[in-house]
N, C-alpha and C. Protein backbone atom coordinates (compact mmCIF):
# COMPACT_ATOMS: atom_id res chain seq x y z
N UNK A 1 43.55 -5.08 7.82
CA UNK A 1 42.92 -3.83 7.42
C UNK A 1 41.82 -4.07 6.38
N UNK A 2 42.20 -4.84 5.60
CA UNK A 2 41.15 -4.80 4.37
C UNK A 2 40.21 -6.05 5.27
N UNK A 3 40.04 -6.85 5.78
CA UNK A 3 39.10 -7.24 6.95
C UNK A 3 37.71 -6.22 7.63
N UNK A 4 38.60 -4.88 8.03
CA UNK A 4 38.01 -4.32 8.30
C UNK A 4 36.66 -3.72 7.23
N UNK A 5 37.21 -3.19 6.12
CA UNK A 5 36.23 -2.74 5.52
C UNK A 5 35.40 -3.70 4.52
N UNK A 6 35.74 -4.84 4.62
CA UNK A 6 34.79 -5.58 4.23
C UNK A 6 33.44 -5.83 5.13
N UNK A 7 34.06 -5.75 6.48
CA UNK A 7 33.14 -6.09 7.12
C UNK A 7 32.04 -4.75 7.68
N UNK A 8 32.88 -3.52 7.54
CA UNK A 8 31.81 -2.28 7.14
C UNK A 8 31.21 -2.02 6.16
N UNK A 9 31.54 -2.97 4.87
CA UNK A 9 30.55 -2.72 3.66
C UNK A 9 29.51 -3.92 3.67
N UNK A 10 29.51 -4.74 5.12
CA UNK A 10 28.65 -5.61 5.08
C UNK A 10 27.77 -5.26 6.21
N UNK A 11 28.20 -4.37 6.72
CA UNK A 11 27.06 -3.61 7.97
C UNK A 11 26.34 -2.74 7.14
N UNK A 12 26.85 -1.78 5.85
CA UNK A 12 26.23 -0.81 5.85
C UNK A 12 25.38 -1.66 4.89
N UNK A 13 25.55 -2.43 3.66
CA UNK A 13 24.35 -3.30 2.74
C UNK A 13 23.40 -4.26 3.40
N UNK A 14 23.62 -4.60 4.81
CA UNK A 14 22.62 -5.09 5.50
C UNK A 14 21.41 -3.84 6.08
N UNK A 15 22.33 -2.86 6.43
CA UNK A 15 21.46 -1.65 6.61
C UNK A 15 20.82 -0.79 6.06
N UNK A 16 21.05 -0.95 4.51
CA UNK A 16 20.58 -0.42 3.25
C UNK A 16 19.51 -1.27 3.26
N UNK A 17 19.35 -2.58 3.37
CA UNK A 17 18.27 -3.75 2.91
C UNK A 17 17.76 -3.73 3.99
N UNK A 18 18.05 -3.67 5.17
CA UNK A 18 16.85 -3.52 5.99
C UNK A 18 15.80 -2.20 6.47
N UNK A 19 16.46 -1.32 6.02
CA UNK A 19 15.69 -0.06 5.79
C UNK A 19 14.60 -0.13 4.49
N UNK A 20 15.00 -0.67 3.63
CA UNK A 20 14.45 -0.91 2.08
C UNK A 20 13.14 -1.87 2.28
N UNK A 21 13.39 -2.86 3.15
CA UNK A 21 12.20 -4.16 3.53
C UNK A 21 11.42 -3.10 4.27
N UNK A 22 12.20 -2.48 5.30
CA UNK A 22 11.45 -1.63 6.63
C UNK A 22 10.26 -0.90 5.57
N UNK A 23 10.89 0.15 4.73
CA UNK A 23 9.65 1.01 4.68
C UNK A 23 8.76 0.43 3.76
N UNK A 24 9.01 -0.81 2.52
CA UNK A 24 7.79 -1.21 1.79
C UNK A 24 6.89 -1.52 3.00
N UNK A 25 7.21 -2.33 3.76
CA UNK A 25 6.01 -2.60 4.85
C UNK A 25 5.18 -1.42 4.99
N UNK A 26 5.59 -0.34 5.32
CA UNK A 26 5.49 0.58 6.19
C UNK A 26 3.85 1.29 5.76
N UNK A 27 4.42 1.34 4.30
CA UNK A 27 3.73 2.57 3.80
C UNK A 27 2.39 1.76 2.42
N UNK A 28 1.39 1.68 3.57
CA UNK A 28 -0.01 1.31 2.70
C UNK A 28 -0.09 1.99 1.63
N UNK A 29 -1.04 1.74 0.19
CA UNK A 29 -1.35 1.98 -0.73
C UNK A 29 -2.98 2.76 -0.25
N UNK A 30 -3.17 4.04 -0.91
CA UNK A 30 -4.46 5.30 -0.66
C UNK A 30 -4.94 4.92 -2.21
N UNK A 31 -5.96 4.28 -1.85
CA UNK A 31 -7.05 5.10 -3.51
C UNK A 31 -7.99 5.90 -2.97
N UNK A 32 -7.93 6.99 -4.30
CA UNK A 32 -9.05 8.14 -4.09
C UNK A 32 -10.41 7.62 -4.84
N UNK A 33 -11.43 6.96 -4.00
CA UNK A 33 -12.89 6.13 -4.67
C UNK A 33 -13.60 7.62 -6.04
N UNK A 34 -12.89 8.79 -5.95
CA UNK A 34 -13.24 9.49 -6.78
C UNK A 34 -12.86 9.04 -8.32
N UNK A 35 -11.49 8.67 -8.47
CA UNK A 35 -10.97 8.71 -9.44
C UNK A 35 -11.34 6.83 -9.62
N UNK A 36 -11.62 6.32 -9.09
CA UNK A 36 -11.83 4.74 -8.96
C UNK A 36 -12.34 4.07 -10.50
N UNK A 37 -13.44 4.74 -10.59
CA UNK A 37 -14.21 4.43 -12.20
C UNK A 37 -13.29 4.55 -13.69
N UNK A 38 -12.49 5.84 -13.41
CA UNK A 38 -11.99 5.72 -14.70
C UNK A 38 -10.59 6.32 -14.89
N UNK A 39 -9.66 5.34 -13.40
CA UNK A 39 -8.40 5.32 -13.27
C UNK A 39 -7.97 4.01 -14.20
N UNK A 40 -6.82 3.58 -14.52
CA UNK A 40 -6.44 2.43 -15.19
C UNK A 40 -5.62 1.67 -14.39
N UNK A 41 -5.18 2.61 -13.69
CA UNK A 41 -4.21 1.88 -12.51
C UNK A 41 -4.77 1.61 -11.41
N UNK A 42 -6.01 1.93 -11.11
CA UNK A 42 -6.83 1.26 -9.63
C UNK A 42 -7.29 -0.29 -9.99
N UNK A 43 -6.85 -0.91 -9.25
CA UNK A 43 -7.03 -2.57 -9.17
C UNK A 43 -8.75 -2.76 -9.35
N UNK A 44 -8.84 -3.79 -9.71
CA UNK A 44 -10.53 -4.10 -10.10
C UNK A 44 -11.35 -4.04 -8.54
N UNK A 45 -10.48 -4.61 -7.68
CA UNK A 45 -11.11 -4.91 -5.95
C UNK A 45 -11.52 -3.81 -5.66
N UNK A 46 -10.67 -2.67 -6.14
CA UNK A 46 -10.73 -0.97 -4.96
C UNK A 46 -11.99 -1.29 -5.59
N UNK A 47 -11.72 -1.13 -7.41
CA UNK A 47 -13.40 -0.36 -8.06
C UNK A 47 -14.54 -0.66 -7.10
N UNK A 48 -14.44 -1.83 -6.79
CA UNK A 48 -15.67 -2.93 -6.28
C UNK A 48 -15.72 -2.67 -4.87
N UNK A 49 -15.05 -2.05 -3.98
CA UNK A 49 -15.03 -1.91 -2.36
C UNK A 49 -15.55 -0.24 -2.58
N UNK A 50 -15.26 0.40 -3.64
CA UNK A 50 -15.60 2.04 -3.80
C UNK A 50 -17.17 1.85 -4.08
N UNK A 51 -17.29 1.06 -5.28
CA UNK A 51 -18.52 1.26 -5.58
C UNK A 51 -19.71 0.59 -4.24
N UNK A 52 -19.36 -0.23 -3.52
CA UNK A 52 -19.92 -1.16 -2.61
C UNK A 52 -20.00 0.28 -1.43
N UNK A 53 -19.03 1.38 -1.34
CA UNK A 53 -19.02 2.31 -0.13
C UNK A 53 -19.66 3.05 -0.35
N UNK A 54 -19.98 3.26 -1.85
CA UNK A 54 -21.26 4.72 -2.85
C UNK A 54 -22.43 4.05 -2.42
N UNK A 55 -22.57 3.04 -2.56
CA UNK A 55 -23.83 2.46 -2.48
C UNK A 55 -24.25 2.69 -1.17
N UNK A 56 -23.32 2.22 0.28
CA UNK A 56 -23.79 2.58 1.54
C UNK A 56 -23.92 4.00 1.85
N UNK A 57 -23.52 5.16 1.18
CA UNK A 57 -23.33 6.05 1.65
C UNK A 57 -24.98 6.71 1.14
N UNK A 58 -25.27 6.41 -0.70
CA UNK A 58 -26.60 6.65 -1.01
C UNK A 58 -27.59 6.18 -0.73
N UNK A 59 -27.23 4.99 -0.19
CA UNK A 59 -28.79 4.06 0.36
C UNK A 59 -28.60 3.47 1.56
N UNK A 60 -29.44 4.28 3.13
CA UNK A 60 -29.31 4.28 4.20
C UNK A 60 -29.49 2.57 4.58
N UNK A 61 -30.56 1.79 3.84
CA UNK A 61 -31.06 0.98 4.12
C UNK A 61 -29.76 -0.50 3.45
N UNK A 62 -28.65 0.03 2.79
CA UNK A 62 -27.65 -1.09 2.33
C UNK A 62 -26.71 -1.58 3.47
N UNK A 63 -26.81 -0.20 4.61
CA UNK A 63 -25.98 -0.43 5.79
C UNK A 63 -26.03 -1.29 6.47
N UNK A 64 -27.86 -2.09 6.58
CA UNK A 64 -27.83 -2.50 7.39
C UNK A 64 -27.90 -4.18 7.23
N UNK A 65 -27.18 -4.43 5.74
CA UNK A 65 -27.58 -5.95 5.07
C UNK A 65 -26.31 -6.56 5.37
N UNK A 66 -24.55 -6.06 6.13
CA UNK A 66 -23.75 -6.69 6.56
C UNK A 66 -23.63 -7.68 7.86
């Protein structure tokens, strides 16, 4: 008997941890390029991929230097 529920508290903590791995994968990180400049918590890269997307969006002619 006690067999048994060891081995259901080892189905359900495998199934706890693989749900737990499952959704970090799952669920990408959103920055808003609004708040980009003078967030503290946006990584230095976003700043630099936001500011690099302002630039294509204000100057037709940056589009075409990739």
């Amino acid at each position: 008997m006690k067999e048994k529920y060891i081995f259901l508290l080892a189905i359900v903590l495998a199934a706890v941890v693989f749900a737990y791995i499952d959704f970090n994968k799952s669920n990408p990180k959103i920055y808003d390029c609004g708040m980009a400049e003078w967030h503290p918590d946006i990584p230095l890269k976003v700043k630099e991929e936001c500011r690099k997307l302002k630039r294509e969006i204000n100057d037709p002619a940056e589009r075409n230097r990739t």
